[in-house]
PDB file of N, CA and C in Angstrom:
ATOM      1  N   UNK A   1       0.804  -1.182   0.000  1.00  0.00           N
ATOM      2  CA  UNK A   1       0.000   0.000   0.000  1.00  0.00           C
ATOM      3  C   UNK A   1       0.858   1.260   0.000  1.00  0.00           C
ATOM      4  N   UNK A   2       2.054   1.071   0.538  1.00  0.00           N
ATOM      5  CA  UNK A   2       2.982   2.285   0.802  1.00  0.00           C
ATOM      6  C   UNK A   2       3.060   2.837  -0.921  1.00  0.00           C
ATOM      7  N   UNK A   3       2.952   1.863  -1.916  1.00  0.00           N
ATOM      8  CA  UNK A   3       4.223   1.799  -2.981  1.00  0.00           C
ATOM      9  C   UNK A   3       2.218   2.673  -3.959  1.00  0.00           C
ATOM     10  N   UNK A   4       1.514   2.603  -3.890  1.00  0.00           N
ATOM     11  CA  UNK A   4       0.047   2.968  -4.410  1.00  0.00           C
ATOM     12  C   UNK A   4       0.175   4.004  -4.893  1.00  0.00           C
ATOM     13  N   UNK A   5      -0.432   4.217  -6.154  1.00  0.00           N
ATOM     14  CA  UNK A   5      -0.749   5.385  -6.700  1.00  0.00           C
ATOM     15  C   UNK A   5      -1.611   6.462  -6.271  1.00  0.00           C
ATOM     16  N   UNK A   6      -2.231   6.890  -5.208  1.00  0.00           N
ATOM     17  CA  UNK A   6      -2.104   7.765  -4.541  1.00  0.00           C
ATOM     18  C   UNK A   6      -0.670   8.338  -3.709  1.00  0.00           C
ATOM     19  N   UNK A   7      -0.134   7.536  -3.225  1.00  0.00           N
ATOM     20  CA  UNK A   7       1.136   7.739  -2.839  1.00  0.00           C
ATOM     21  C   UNK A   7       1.966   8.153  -3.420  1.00  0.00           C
ATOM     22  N   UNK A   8       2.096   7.796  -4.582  1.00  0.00           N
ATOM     23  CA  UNK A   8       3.077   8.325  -5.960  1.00  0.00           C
ATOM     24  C   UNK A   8       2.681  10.036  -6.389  1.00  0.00           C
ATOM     25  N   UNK A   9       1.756   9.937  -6.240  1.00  0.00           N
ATOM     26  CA  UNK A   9       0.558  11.198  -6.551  1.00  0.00           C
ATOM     27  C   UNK A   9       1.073  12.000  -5.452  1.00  0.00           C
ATOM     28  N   UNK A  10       0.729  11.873  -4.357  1.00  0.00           N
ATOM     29  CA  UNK A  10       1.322  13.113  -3.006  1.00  0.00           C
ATOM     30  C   UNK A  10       2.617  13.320  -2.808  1.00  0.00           C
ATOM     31  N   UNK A  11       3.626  12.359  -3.722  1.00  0.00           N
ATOM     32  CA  UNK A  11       5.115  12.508  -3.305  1.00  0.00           C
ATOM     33  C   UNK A  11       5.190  13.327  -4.717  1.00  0.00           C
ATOM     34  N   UNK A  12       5.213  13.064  -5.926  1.00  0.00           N
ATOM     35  CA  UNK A  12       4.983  13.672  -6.871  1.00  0.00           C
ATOM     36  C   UNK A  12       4.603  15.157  -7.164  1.00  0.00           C
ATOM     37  N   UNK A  13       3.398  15.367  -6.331  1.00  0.00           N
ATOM     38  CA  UNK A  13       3.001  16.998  -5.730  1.00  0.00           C
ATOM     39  C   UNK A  13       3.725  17.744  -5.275  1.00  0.00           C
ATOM     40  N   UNK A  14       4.416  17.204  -4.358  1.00  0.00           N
ATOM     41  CA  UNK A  14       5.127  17.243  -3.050  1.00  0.00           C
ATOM     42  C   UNK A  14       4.421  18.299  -1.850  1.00  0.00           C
ATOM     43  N   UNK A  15       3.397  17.726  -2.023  1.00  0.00           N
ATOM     44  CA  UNK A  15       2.206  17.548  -0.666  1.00  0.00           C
ATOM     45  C   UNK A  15       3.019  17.136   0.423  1.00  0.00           C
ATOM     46  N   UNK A  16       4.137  15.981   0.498  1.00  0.00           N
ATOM     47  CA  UNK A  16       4.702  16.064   1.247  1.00  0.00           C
ATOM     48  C   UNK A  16       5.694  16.432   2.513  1.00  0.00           C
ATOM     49  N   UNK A  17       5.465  17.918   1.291  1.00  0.00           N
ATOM     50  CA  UNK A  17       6.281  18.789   2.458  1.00  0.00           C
ATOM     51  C   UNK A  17       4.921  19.414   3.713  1.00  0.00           C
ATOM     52  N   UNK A  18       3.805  19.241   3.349  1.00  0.00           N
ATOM     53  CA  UNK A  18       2.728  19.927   4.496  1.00  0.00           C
ATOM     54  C   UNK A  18       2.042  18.343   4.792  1.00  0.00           C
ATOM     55  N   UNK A  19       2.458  17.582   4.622  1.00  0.00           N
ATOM     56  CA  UNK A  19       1.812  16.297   5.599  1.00  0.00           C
ATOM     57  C   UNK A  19       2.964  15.295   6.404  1.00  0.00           C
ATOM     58  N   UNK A  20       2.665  15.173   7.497  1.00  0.00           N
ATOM     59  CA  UNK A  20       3.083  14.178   8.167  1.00  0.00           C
ATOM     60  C   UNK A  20       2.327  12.844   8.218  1.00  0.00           C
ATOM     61  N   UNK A  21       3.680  11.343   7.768  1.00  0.00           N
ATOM     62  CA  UNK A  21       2.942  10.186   7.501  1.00  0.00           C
ATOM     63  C   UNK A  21       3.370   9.517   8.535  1.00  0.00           C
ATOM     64  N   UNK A  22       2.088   8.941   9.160  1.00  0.00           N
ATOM     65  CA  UNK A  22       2.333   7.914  10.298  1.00  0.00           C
ATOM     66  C   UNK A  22       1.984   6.278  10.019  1.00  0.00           C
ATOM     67  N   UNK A  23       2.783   5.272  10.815  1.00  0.00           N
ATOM     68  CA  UNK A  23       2.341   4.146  10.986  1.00  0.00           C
ATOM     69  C   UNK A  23       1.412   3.939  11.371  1.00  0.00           C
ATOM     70  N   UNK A  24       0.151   3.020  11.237  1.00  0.00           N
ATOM     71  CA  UNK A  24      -0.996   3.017  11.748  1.00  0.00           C
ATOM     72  C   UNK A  24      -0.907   1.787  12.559  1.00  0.00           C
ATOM     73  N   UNK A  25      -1.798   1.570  13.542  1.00  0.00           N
ATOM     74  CA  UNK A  25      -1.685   0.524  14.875  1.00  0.00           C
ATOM     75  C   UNK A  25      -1.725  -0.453  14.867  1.00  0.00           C
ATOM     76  N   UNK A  26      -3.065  -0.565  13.716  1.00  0.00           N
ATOM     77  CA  UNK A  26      -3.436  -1.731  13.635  1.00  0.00           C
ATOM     78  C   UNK A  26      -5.120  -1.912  12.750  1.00  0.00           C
ATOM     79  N   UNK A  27      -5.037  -3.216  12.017  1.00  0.00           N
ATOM     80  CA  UNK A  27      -5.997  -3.077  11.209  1.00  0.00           C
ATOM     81  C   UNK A  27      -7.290  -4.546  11.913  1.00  0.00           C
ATOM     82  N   UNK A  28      -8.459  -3.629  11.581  1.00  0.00           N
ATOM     83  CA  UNK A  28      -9.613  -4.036  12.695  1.00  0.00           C
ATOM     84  C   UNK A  28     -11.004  -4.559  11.358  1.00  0.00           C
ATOM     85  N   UNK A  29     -11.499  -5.564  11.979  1.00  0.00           N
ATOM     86  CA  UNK A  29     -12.898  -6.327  11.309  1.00  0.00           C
ATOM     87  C   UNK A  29     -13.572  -6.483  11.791  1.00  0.00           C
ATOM     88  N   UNK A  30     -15.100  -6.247  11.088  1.00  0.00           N
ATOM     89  CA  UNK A  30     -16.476  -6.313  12.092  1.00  0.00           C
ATOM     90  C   UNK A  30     -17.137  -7.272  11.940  1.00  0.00           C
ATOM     91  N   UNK A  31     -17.431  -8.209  12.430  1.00  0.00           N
ATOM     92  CA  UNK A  31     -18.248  -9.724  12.162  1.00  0.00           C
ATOM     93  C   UNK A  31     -19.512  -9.407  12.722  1.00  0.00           C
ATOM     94  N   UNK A  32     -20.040  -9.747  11.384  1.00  0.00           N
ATOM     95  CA  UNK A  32     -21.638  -9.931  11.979  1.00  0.00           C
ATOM     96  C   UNK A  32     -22.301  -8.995  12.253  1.00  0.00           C
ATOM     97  N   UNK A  33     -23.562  -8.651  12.255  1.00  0.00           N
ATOM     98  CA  UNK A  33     -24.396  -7.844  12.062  1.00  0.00           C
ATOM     99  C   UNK A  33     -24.935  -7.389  13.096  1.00  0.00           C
ATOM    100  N   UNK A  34     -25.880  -5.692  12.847  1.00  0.00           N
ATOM    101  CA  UNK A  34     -26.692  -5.663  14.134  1.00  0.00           C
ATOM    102  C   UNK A  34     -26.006  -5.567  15.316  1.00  0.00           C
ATOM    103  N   UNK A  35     -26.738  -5.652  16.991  1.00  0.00           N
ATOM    104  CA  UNK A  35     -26.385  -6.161  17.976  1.00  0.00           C
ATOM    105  C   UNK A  35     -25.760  -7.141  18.358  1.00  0.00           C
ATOM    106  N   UNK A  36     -25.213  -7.557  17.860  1.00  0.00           N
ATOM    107  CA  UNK A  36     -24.386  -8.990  17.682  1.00  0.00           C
ATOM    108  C   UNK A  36     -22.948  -8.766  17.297  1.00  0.00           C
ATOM    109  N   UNK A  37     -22.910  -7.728  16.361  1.00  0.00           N
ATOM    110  CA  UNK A  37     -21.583  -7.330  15.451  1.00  0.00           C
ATOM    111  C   UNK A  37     -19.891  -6.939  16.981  1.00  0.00           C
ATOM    112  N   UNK A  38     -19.291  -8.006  16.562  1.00  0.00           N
ATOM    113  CA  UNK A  38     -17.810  -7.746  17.036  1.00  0.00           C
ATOM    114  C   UNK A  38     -16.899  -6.783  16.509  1.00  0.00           C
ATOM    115  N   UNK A  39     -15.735  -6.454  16.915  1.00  0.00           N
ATOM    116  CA  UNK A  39     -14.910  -6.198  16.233  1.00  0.00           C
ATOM    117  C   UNK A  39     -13.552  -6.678  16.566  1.00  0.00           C
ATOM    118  N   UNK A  40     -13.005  -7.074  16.097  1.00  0.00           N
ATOM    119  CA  UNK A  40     -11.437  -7.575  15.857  1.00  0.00           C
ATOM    120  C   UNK A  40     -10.381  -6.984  15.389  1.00  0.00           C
ATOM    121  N   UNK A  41      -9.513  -7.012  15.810  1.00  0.00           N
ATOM    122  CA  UNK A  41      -7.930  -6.383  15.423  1.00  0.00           C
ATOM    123  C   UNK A  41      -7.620  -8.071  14.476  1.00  0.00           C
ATOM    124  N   UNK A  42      -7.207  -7.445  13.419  1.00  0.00           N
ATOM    125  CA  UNK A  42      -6.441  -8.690  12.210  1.00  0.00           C
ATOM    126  C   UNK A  42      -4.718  -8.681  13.142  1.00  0.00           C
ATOM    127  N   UNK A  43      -4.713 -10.161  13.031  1.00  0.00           N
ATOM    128  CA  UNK A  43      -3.337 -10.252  12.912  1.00  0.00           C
ATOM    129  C   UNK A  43      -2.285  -9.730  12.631  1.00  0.00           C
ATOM    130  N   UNK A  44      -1.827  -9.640  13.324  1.00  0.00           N
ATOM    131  CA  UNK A  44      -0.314  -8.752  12.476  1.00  0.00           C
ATOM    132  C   UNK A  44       1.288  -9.444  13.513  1.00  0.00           C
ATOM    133  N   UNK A  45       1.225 -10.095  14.288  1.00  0.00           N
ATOM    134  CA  UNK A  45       2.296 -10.708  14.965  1.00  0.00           C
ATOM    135  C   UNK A  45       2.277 -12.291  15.167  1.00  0.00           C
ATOM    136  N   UNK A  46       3.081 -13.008  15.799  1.00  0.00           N
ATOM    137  CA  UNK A  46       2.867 -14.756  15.835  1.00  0.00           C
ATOM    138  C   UNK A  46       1.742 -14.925  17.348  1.00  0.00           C
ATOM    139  N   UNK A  47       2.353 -14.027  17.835  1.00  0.00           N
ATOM    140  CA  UNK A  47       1.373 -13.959  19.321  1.00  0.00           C
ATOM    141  C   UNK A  47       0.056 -13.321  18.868  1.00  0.00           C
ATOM    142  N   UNK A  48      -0.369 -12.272  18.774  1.00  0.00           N
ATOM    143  CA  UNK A  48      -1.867 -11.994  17.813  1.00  0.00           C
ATOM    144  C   UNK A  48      -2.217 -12.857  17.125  1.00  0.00           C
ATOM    145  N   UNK A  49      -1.693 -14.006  16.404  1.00  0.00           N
ATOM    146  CA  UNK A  49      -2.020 -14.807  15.481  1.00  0.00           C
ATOM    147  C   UNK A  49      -3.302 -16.038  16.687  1.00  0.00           C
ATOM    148  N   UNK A  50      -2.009 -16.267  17.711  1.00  0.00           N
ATOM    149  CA  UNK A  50      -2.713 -17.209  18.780  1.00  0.00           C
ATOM    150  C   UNK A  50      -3.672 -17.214  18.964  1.00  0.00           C
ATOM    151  N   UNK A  51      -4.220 -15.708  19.270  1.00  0.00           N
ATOM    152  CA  UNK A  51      -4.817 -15.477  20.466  1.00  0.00           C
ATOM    153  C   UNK A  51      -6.405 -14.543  19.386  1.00  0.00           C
ATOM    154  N   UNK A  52      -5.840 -14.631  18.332  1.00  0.00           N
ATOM    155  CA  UNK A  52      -7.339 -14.038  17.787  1.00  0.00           C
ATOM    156  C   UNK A  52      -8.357 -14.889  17.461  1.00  0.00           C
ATOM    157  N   UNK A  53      -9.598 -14.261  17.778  1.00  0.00           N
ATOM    158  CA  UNK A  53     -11.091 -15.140  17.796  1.00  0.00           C
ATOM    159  C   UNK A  53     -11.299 -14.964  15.978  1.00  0.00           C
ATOM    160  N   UNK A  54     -10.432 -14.443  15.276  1.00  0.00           N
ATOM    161  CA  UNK A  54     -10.782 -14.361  13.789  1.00  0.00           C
ATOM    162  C   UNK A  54     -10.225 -15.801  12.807  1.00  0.00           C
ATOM    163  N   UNK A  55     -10.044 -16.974  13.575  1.00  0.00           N
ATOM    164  CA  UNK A  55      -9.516 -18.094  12.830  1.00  0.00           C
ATOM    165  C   UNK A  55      -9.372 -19.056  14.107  1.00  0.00           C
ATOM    166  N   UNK A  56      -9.696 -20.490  13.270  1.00  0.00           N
ATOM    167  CA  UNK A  56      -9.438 -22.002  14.014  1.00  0.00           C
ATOM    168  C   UNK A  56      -8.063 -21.858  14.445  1.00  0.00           C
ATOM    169  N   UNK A  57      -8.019 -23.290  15.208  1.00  0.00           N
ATOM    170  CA  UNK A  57      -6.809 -23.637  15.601  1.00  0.00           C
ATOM    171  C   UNK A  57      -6.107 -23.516  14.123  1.00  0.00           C
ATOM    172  N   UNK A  58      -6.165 -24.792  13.401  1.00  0.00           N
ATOM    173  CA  UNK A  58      -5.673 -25.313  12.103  1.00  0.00           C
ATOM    174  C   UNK A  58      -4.551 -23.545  11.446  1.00  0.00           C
ATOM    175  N   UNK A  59      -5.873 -23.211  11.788  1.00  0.00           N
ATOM    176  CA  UNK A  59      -5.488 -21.304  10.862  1.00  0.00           C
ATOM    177  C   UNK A  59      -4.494 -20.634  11.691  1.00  0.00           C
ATOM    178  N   UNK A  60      -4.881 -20.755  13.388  1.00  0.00           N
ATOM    179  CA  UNK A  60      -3.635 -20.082  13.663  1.00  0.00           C
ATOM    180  C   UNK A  60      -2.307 -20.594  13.589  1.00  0.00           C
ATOM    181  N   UNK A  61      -2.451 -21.525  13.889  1.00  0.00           N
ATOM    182  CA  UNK A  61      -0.704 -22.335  13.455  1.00  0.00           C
ATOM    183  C   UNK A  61      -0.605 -21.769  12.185  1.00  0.00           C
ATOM    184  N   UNK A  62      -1.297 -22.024  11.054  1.00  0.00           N
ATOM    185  CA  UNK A  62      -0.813 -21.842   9.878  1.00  0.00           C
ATOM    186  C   UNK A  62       0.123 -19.970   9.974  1.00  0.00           C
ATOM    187  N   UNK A  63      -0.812 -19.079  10.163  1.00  0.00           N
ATOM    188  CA  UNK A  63      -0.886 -18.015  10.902  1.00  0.00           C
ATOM    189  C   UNK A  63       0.611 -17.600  11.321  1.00  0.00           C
ATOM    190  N   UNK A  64       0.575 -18.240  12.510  1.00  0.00           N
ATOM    191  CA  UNK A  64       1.788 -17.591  13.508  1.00  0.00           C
ATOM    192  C   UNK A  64       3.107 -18.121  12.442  1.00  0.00           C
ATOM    193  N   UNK A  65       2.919 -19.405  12.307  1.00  0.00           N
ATOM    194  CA  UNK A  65       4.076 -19.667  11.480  1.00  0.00           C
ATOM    195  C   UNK A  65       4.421 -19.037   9.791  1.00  0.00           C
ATOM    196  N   UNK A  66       3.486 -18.405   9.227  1.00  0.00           N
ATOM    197  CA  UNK A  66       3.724 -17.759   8.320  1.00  0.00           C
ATOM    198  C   UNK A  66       4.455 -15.975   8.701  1.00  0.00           C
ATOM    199  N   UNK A  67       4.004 -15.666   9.871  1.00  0.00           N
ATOM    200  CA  UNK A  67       4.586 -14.343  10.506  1.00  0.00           C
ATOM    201  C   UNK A  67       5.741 -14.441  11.118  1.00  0.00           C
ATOM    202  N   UNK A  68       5.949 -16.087  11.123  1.00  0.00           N
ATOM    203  CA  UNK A  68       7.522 -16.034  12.001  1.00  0.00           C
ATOM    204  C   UNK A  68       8.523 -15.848  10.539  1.00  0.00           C
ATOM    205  N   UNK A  69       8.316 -16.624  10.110  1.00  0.00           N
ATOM    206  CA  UNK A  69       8.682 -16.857   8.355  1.00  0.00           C
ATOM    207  C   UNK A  69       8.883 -15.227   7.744  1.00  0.00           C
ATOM    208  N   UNK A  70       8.182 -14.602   7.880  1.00  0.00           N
ATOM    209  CA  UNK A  70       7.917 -13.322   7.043  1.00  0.00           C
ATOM    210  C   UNK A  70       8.834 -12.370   8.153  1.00  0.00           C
ATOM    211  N   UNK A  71       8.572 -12.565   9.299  1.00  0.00           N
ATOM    212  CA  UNK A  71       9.695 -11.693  10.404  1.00  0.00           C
ATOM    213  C   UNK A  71      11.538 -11.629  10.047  1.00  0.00           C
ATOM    214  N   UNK A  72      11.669 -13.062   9.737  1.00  0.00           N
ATOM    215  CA  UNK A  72      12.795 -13.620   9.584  1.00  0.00           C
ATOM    216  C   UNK A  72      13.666 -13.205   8.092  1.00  0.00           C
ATOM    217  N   UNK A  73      12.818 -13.306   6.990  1.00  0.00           N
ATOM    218  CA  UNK A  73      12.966 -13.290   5.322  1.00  0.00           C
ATOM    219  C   UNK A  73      13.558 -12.349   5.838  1.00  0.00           C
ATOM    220  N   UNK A  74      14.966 -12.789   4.856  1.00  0.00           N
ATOM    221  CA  UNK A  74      15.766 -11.617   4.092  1.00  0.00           C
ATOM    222  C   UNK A  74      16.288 -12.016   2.151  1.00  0.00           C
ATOM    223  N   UNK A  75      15.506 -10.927   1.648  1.00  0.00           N
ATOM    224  CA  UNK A  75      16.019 -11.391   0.605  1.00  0.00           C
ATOM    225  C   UNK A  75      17.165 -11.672  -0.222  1.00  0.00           C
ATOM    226  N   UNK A  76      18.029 -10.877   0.676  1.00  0.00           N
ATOM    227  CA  UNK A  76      20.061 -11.261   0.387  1.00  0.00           C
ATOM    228  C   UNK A  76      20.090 -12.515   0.534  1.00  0.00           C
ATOM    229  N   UNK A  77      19.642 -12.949   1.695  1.00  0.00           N
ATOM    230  CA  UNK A  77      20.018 -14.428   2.110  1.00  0.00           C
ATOM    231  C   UNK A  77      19.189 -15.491   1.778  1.00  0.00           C
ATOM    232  N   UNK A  78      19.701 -16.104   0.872  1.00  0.00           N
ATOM    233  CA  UNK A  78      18.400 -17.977   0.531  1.00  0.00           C
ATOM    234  C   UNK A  78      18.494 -18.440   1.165  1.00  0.00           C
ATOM    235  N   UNK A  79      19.354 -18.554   2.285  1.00  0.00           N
ATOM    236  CA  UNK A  79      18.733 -19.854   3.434  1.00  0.00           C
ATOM    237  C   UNK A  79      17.488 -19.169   4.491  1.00  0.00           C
ATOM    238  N   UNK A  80      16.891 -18.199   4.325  1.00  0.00           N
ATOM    239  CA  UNK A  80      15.344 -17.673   4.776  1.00  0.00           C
ATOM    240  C   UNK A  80      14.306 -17.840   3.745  1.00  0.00           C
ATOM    241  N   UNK A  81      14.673 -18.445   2.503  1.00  0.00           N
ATOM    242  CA  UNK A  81      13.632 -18.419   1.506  1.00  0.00           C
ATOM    243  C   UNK A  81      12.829 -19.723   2.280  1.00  0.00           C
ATOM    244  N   UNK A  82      13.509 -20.980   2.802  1.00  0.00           N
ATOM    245  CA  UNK A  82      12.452 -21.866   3.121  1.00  0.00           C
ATOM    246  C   UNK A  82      12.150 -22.744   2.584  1.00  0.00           C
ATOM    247  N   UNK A  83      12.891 -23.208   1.344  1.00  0.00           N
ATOM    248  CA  UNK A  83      12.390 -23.787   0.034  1.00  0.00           C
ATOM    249  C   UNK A  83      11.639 -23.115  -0.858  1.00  0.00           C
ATOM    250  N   UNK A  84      11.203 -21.839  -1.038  1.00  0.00           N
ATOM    251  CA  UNK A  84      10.734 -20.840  -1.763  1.00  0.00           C
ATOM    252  C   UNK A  84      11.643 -20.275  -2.599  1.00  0.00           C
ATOM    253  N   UNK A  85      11.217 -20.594  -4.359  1.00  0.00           N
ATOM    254  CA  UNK A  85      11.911 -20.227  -4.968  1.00  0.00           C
ATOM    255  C   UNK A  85      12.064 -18.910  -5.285  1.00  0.00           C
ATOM    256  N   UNK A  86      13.347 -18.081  -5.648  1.00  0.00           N
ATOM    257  CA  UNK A  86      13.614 -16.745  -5.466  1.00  0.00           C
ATOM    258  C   UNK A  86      12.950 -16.256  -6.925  1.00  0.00           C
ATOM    259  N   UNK A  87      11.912 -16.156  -6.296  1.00  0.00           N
ATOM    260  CA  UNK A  87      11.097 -15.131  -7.707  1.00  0.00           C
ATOM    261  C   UNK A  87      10.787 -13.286  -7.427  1.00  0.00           C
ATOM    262  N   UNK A  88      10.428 -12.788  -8.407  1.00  0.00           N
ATOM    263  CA  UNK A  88      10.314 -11.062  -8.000  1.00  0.00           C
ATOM    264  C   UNK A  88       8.958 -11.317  -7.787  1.00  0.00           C
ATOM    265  N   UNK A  89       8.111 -11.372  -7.139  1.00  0.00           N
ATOM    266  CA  UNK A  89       6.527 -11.327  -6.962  1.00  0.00           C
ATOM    267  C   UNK A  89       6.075 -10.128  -6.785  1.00  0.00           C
ATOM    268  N   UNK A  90       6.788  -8.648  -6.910  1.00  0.00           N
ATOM    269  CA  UNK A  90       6.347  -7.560  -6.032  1.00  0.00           C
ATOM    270  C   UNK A  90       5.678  -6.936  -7.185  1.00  0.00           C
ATOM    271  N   UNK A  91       5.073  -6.130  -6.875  1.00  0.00           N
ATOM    272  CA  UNK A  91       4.182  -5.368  -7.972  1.00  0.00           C
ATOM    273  C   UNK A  91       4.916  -4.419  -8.871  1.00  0.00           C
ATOM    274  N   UNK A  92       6.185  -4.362  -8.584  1.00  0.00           N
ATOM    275  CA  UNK A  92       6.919  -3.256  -9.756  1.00  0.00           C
ATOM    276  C   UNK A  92       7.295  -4.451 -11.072  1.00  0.00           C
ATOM    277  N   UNK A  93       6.851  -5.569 -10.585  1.00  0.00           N
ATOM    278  CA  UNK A  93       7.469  -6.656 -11.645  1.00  0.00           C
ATOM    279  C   UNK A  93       6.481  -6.912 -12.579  1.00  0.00           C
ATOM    280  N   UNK A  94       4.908  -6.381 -12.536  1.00  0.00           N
ATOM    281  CA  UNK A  94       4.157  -6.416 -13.358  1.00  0.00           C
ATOM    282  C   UNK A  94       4.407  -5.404 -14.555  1.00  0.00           C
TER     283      UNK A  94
END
């Protein structure tokens, strides 16, 4: 989202000199409807992964261990790929 064409657009302007950009906290989902409706913080760590009511067991393992994986990746180094072959997947490659 950083890399988005709005983003390109305000650096481009250079709007940037009269805005300050912050990290945001955390990203949140509303289940369910009505009086009933929750809300949830999404995952974003291996411990959040545990402990959120937004996925099964099965999911959080899958979960935590994909965030330990993604914590770790460095793309200099192939022994963090994992058996993942070194492809460009990022969107400047389209």
């Amino acid at each position: 989202m950083a890399n988005g064409e709005l983003t390109n657009i305000l650096v481009s302007t250079d709007v940037t000199r009269y805005l300050e950009f912050k990290q945001i906290a955390g990203s949140y989902v509303q289940q369910g409807n009505g009086p009933r409706a929750t809300v949830a913080k999404v995952p974003s760590t291996a411990t959040e992964a545990l402990s959120s009511p937004l996925m099964g067991l099965f999911e959080k393992r899958r979960a935590k261990r994909f965030l330990e994986w993604v914590g770790t990746f460095d793309e200099k180094n192939p022994s963090t790929y994992n058996g993942w072959p070194n492809r460009n997947c990022g969107m400047d490659s389209h």
